[in-house]
Protein backbone atom coordinates (compact mmCIF):
# COMPACT_ATOMS: atom_id res chain seq x y z
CA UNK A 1 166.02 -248.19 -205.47
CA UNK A 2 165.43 -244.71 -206.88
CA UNK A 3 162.97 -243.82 -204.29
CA UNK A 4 165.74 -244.55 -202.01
CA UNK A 5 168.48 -242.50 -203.66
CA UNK A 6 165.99 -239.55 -203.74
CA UNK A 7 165.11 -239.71 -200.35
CA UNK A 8 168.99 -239.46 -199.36
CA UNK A 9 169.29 -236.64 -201.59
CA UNK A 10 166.35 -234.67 -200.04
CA UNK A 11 167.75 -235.59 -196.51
CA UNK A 12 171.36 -234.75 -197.51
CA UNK A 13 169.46 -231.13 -198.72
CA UNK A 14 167.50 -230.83 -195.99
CA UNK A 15 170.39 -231.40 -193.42
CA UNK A 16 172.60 -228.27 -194.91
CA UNK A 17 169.52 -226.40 -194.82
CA UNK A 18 169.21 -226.94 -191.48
CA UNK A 19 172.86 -226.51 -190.43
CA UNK A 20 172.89 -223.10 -192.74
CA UNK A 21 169.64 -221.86 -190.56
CA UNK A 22 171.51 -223.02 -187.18
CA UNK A 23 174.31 -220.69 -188.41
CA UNK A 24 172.74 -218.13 -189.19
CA UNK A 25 170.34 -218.33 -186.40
CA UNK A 26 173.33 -217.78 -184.12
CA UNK A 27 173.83 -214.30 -184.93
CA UNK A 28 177.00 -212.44 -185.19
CA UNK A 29 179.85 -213.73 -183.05
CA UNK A 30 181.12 -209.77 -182.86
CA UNK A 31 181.77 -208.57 -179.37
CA UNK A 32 181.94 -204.55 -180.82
CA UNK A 33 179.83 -202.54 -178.29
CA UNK A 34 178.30 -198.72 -179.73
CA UNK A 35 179.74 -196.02 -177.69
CA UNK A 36 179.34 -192.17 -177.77
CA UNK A 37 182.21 -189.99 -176.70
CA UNK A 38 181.86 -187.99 -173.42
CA UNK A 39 185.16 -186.62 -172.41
CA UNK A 40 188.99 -187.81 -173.18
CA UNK A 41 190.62 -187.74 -170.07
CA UNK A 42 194.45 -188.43 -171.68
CA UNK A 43 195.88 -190.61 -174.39
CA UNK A 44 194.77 -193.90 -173.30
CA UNK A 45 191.92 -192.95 -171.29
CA UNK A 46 188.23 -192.21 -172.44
CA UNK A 47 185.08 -191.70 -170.28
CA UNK A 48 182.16 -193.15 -172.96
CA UNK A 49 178.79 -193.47 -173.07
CA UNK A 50 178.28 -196.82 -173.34
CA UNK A 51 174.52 -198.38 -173.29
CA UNK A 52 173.27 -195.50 -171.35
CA UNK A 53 175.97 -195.77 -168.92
CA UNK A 54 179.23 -193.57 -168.15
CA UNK A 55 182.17 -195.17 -167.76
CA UNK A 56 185.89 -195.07 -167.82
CA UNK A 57 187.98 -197.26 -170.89
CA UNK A 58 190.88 -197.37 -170.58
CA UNK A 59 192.85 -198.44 -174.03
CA UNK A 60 193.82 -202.09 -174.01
CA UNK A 61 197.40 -202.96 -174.77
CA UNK A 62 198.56 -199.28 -174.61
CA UNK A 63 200.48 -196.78 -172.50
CA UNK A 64 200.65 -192.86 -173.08
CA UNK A 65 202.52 -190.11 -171.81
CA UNK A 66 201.66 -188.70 -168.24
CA UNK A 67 199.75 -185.20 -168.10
CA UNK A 68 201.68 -184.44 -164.73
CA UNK A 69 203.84 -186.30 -162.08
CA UNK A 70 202.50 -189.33 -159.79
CA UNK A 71 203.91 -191.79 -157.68
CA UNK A 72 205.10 -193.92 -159.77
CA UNK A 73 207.75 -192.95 -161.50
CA UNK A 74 210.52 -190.34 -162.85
CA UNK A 75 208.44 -187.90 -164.84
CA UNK A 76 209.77 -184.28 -167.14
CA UNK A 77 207.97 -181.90 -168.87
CA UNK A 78 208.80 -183.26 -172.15
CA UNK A 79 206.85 -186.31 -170.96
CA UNK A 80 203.89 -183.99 -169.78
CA UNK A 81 204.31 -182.13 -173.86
CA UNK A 82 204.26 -185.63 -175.49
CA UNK A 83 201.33 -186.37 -173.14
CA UNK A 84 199.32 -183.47 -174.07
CA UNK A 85 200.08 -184.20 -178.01
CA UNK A 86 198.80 -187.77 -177.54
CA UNK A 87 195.71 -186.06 -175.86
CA UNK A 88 194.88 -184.00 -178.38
CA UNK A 89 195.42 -186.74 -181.58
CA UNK A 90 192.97 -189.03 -179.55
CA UNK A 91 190.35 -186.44 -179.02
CA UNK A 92 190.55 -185.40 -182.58
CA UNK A 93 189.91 -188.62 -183.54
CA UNK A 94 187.29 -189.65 -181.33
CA UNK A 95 185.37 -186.02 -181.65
CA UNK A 96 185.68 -186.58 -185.75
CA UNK A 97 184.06 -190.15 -185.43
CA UNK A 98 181.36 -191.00 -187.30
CA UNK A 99 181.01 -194.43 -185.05
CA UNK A 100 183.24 -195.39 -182.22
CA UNK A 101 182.84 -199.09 -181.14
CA UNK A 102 184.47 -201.08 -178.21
CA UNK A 103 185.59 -204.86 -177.99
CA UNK A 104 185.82 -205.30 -173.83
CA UNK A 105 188.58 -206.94 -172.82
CA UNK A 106 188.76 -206.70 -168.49
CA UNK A 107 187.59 -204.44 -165.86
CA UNK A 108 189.92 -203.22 -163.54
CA UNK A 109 189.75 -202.78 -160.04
CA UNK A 110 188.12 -199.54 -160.22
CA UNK A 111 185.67 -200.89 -161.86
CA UNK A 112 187.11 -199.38 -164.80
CA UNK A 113 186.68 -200.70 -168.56
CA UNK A 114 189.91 -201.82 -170.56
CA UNK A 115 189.16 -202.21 -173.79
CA UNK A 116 190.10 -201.85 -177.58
CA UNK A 117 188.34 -199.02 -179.20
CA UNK A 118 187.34 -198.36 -182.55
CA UNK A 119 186.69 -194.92 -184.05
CA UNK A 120 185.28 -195.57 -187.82
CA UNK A 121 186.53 -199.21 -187.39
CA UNK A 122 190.33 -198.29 -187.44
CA UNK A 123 191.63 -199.07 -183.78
CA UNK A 124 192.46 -196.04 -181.38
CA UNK A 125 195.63 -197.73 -179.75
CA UNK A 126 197.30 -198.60 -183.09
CA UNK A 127 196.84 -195.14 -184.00
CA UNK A 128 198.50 -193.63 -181.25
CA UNK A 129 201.28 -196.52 -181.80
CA UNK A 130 201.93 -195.92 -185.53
CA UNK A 131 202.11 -192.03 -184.31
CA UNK A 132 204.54 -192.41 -181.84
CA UNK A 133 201.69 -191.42 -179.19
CA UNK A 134 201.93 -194.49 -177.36
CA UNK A 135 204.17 -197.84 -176.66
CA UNK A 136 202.87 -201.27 -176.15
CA UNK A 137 202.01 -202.05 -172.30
CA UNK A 138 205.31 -202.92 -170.68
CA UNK A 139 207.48 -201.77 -173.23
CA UNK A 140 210.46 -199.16 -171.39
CA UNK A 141 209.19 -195.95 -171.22
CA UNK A 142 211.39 -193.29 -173.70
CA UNK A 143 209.33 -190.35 -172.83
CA UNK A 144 212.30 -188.38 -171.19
CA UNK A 145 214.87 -189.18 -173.69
């Protein structure tokens, strides 16, 4: 009857061991990608070098000011001086980094990377948000007011 009791117990032992090994085994479940700054093109857009490729990120979840007037809608200067600002804090930022990591979240039609970035693991687009730098995608745009 011991013998039995044992043998549960090493089984019972053995089974954790093996579950704790199948964890581990399966690596990190992070999606963070190393990137290495290239050129910031405006507030919410970075061209990165990311695994010996260049491409374009654009900042998930994020709008910035316009540099100049497009298509799309009513633009002023003070939009194109709050766009410039918000240019500058993110290349600060991204030029100070010790490590700037991505978490890829689409690519656009362009072929373009949206993404959240992370410059010393703080994220770039609540940055510009808690700055004023940026709104939340689809929020009304204030910039002229």
């Amino acid at each position: 009857m011991a013998t039995n009791k044992y043998r549960d117990f090493v089984s019972a032992i053995a089974y954790l061991l093996f579950l704790t090994n199948t964890v581990a085994a399966a690596g990190c479940l992070c999606t963070y990608t190393p990137a290495t700054l290239v050129e910031v093109l405006n507030g919410n857009t970075i061209i990165l070098d990311i695994e010996g490729k260049t491409k374009t990120v654009h900042v998930f979840g994020i709008e910035t000011p316009k540099l100049a007037q497009n298509d799309t809608g009513p633009w002023c200067e003070k939009e194109g001086t709050k766009a410039l600002v918000a240019m500058q804090y993110a290349r600060a930022l991204l030029k100070n980094a010790k490590e700037i990591t991505i978490e890829e979240k689409a690519i656009n039609r362009a072929g373009d990377v949206i993404a959240n970035v992370y410059v010393d693991q703080l994220s770039l687009g609540q940055e510009l948000l808690y700055k004023y730098f940026a709104i939340k995608s689809g929020d009304p745009k204030t910039w002229c007011d």
